[in-house]
Protein backbone atom coordinates (compact mmCIF):
# COMPACT_ATOMS: atom_id res chain seq x y z
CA UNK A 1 26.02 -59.20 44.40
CA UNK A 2 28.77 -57.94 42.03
CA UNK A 3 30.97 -60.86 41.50
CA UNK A 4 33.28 -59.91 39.08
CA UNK A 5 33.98 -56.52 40.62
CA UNK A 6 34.44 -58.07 44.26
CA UNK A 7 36.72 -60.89 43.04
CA UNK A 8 38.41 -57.91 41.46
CA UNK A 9 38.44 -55.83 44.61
CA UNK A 10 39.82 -59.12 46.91
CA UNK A 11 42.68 -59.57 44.31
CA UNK A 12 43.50 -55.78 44.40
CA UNK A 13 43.41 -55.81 47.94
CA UNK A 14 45.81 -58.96 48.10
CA UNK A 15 48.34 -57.65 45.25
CA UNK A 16 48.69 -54.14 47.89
CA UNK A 17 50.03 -55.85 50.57
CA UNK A 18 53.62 -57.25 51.83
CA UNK A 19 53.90 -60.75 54.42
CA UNK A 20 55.97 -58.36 56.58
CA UNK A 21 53.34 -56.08 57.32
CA UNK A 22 51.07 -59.34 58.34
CA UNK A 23 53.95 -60.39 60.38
CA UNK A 24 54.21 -63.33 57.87
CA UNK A 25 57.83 -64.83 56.56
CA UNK A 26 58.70 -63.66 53.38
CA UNK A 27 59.76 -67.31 52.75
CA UNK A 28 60.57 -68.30 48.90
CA UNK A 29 60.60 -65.55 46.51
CA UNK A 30 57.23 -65.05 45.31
CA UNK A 31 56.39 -64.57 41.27
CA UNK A 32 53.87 -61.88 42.14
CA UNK A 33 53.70 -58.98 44.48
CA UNK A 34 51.36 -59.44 48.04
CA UNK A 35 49.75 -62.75 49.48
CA UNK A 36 49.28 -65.62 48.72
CA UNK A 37 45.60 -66.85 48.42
CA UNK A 38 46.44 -69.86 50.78
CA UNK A 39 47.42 -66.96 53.32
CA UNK A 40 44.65 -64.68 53.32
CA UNK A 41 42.37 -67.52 53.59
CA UNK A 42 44.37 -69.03 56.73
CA UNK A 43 44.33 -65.03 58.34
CA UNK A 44 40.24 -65.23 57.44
CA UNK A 45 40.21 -68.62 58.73
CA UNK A 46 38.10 -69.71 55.75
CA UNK A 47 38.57 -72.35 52.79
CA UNK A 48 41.45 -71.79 50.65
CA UNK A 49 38.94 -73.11 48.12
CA UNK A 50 35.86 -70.93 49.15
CA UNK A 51 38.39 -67.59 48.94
CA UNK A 52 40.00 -69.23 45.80
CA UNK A 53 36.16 -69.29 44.12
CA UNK A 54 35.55 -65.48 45.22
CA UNK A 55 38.47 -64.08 43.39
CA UNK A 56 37.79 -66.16 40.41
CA UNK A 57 33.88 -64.32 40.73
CA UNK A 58 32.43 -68.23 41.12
CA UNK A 59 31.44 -67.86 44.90
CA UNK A 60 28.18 -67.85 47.01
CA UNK A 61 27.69 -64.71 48.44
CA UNK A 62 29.80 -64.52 51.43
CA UNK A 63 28.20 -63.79 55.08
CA UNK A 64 28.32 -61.11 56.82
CA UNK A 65 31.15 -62.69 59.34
CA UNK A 66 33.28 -63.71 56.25
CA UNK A 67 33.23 -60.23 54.73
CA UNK A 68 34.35 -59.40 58.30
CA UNK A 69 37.10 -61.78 58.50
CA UNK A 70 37.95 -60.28 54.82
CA UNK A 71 38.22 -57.24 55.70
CA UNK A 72 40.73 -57.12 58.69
CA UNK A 73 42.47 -60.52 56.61
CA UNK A 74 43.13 -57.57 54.28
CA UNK A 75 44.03 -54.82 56.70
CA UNK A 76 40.65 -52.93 55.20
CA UNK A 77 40.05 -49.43 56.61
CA UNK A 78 36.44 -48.48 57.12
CA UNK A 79 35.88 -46.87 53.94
CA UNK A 80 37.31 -50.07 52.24
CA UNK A 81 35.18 -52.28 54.54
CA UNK A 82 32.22 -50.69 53.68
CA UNK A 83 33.10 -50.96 49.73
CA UNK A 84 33.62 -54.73 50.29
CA UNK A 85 30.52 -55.07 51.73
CA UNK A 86 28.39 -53.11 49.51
CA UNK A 87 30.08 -55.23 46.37
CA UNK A 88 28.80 -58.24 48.00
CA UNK A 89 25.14 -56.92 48.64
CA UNK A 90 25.35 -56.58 51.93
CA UNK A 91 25.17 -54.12 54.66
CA UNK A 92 28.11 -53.53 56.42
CA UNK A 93 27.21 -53.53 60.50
CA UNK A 94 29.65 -51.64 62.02
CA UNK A 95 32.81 -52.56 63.47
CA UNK A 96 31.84 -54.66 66.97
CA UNK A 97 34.46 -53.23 69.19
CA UNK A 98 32.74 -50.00 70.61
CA UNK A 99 30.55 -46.63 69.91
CA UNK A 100 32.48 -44.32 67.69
CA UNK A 101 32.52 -40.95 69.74
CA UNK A 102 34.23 -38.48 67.83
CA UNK A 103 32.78 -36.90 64.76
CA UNK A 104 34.23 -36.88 61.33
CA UNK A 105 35.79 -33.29 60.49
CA UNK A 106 34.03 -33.23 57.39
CA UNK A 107 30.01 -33.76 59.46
CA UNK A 108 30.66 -31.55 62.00
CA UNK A 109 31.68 -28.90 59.32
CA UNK A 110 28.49 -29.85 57.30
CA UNK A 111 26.23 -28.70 60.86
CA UNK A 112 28.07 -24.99 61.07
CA UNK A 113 26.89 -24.67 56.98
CA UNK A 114 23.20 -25.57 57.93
CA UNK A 115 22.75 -22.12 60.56
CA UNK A 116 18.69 -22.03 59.68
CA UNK A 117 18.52 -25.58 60.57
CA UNK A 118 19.40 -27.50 63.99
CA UNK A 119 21.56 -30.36 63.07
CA UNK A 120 23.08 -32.91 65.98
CA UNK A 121 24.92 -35.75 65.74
CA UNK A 122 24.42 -39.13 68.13
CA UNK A 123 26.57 -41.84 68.82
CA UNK A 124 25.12 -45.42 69.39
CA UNK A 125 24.75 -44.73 72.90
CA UNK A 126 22.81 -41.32 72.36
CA UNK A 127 25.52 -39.06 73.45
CA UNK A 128 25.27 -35.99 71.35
CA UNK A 129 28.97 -35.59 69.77
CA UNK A 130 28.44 -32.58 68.17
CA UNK A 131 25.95 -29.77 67.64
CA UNK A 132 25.57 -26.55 65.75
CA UNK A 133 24.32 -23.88 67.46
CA UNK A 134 20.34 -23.59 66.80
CA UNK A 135 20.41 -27.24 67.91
CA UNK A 136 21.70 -26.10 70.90
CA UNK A 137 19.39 -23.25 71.43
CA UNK A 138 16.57 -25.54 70.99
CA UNK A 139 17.66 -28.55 73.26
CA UNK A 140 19.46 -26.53 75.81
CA UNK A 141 22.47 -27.20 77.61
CA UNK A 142 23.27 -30.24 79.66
CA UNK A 143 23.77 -30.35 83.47
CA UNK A 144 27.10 -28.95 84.50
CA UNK A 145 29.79 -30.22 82.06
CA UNK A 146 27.97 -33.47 81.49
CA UNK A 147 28.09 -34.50 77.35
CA UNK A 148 24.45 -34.02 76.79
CA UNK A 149 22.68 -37.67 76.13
CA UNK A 150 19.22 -37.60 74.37
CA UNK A 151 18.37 -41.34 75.94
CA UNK A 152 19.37 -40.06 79.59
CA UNK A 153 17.06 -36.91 79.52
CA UNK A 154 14.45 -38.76 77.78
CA UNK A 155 14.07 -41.46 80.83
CA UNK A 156 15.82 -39.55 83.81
CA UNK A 157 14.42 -36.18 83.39
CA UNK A 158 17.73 -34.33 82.30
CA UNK A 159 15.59 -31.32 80.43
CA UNK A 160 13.30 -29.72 82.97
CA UNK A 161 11.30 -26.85 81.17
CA UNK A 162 11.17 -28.68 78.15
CA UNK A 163 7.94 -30.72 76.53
CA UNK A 164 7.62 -32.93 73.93
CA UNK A 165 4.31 -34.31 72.02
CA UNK A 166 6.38 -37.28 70.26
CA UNK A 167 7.90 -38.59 73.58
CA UNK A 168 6.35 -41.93 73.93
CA UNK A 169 7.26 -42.32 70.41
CA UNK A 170 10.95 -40.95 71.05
CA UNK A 171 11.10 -43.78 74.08
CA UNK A 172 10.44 -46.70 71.77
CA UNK A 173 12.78 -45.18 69.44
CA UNK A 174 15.97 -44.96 72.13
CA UNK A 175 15.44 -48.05 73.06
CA UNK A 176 14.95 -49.90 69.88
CA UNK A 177 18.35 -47.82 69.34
CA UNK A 178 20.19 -48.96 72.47
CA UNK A 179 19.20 -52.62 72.11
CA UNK A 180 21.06 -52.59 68.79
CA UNK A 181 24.12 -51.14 70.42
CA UNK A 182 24.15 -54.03 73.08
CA UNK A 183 24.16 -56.32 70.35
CA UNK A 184 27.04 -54.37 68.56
CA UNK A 185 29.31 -53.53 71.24
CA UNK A 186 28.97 -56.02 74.00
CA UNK A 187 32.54 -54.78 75.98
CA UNK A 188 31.71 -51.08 75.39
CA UNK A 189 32.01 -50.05 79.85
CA UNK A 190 30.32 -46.69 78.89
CA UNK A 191 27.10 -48.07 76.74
CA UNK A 192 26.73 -50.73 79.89
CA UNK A 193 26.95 -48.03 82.70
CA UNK A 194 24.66 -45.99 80.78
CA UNK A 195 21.79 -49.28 80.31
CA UNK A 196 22.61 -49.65 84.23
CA UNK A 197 21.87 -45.83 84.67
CA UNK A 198 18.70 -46.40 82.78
CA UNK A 199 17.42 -49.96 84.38
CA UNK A 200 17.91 -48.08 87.98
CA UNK A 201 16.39 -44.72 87.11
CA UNK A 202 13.07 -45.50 84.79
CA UNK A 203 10.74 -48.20 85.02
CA UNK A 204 9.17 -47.19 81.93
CA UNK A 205 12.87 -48.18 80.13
CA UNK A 206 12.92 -51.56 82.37
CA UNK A 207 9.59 -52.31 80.34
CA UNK A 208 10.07 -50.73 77.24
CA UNK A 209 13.13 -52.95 77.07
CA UNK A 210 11.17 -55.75 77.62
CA UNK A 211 8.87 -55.59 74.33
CA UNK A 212 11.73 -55.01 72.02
CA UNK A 213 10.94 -52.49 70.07
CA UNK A 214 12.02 -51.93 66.43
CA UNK A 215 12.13 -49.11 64.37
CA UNK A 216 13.72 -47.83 61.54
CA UNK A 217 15.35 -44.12 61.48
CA UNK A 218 13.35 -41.77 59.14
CA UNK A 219 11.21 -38.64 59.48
CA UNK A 220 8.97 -37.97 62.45
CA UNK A 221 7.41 -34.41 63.36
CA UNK A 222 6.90 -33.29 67.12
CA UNK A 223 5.22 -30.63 69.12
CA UNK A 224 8.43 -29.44 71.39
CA UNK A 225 7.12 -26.64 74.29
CA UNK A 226 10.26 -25.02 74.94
CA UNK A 227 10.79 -22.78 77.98
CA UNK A 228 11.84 -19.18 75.88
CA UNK A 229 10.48 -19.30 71.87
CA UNK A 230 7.41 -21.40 72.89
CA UNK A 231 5.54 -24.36 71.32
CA UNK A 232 7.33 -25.55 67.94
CA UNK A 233 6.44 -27.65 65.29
CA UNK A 234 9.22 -29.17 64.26
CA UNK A 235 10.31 -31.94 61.56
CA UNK A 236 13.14 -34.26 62.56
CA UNK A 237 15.14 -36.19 59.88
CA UNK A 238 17.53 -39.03 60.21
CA UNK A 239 20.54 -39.26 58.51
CA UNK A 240 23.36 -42.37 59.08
CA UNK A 241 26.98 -42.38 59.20
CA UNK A 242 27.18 -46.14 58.72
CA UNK A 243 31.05 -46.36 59.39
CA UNK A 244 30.46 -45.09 62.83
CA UNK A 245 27.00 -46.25 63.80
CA UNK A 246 26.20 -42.61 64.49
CA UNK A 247 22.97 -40.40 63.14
CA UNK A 248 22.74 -37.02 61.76
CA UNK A 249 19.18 -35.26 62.51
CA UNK A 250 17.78 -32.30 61.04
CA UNK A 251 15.38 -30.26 62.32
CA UNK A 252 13.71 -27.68 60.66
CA UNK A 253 10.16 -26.39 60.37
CA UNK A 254 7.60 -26.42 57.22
CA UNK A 255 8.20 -23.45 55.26
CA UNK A 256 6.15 -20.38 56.11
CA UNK A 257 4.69 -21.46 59.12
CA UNK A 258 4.99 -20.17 62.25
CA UNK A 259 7.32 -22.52 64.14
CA UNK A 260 9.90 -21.78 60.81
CA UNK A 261 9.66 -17.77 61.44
CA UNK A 262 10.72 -18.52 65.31
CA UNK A 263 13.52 -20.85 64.40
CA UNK A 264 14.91 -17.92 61.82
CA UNK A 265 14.93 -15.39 64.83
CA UNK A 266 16.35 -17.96 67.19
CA UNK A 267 19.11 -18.60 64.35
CA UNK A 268 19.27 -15.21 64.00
CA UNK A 269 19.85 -14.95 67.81
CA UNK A 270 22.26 -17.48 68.12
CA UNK A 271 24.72 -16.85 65.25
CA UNK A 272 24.81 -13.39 64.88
């Protein structure tokens, strides 16, 4: 935990902002610019002594709730939230309202840069919010104008033709996924249709549910059989976009082999 330099970051934070914009009275004329200590802590509902202690870098390491009343105290946008939270040596959960399902310009231009390599993006529900085009070549399409969602074809057979030697391990790892999101966004009507989708459709999700599984994103390879280039071995890497609870995967194939020589025509194929 970096006291000094979050007490620093809280009084920053405090100096930038006006009672009117809090809907606050301006009241007495004050000696310094922004809040009042007393007034952040009452908009936190914390201590004015436990928020007086964390500017003055004397504190206990504030919980994760407390960093979250912090943060919208202090009108915080995500980048800033996730600054405050890394100062106090924690990590930032995301917001608990709902999945984020829009991509951020700046990922979705980072897939169309990576044409050799299939890159998707998944929200914390397992919709796919945005794809480059190998990626697309190699999952295929979804039915009709449905947003393709890797956790629906997994357990309700939405990808006939298509084969997969890590899907037992795959299952474990949607669900694992989709238990967090419960957690996370309790009043999110799409997430719950889509775990009511799920309980009706698959008895292998109603159990899998059951055993709460955990696992941490990472690297996995898998032995996909796809219906036109044939059986692939592919490796599939996990990046996270914290501030949305979404996840960047990369697939690509071990240099020289031949799975890597079919995804280069397939590129090929696809973006020429």
């Amino acid at each position: 935990m970096a006291r000094p330099e979050l007490a620093r970051f809280l009084r920053d934070r405090r100096a930038a902002l006006r009672p009117h914009e809090l809907g606050l009275p301006a009241g007495a004329p004050r000696r310094t610019p922004g809040l009042r200590r007393e007034e952040v802590a009452e908009l936190a509902h914390i201590s004015v002594d436990y928020y007086v202690r964390l500017e003055q870098a004397r504190g206990p390491r504030p919980s994760p709730r407390v960093l979250d009343a912090l943060a919208g105290a202090l009108r915080l946008t995500p980048a800033e939230r996730s600054h405050l939270f890394r100062l106090a040596g924690t990590a930032a959960p995301p917001p608990a309202t709902g999945a984020v399902r829009r991509v951020r310009p700046q990922v979705a231009a980072m897939l169309e840069r990576l044409p050799a390599t299939g890159a998707i993006v998944t929200d914390a529900a397992y919709d796919v919010v945005a794809w480059n085009p190998l990626a697309r070549a190699l999952l295929g399409a979804g039915p009709g104008r449905r947003t393709p969602n890797l956790a629906r074809r997994r357990f309700l057979g939405e990808r006939p033709g298509y084969e997969s030697s890590s899907r037992e391990e795959f299952g474990r790892i949607v669900v694992g996924r989709l238990r967090r999101s419960a957690d996370r966004y309790p009043h999110d009507p799409r997430l719950a249709a889509l775990l009511a989708e799920l309980r009706a459709g698959s008895a292998e999700f109603r159990e899998l549910w059951e055993t709460r599984p955990v696992h941490a994103p990472g690297h996995r390879t898998k032995t996909l059989d796809h219906p036109a280039a044939g059986r692939l071995r592919l490796n599939c890497d996990v990046l996270l976009v914290p501030e949305d609870d979404q996840e960047v995967v990369l697939i690509t194939a071990d240099p020289g082999s031949p799975s890597a020589r079919t995804l280069d025509r397939l590129a090929a194929t696809v973006t020429g």
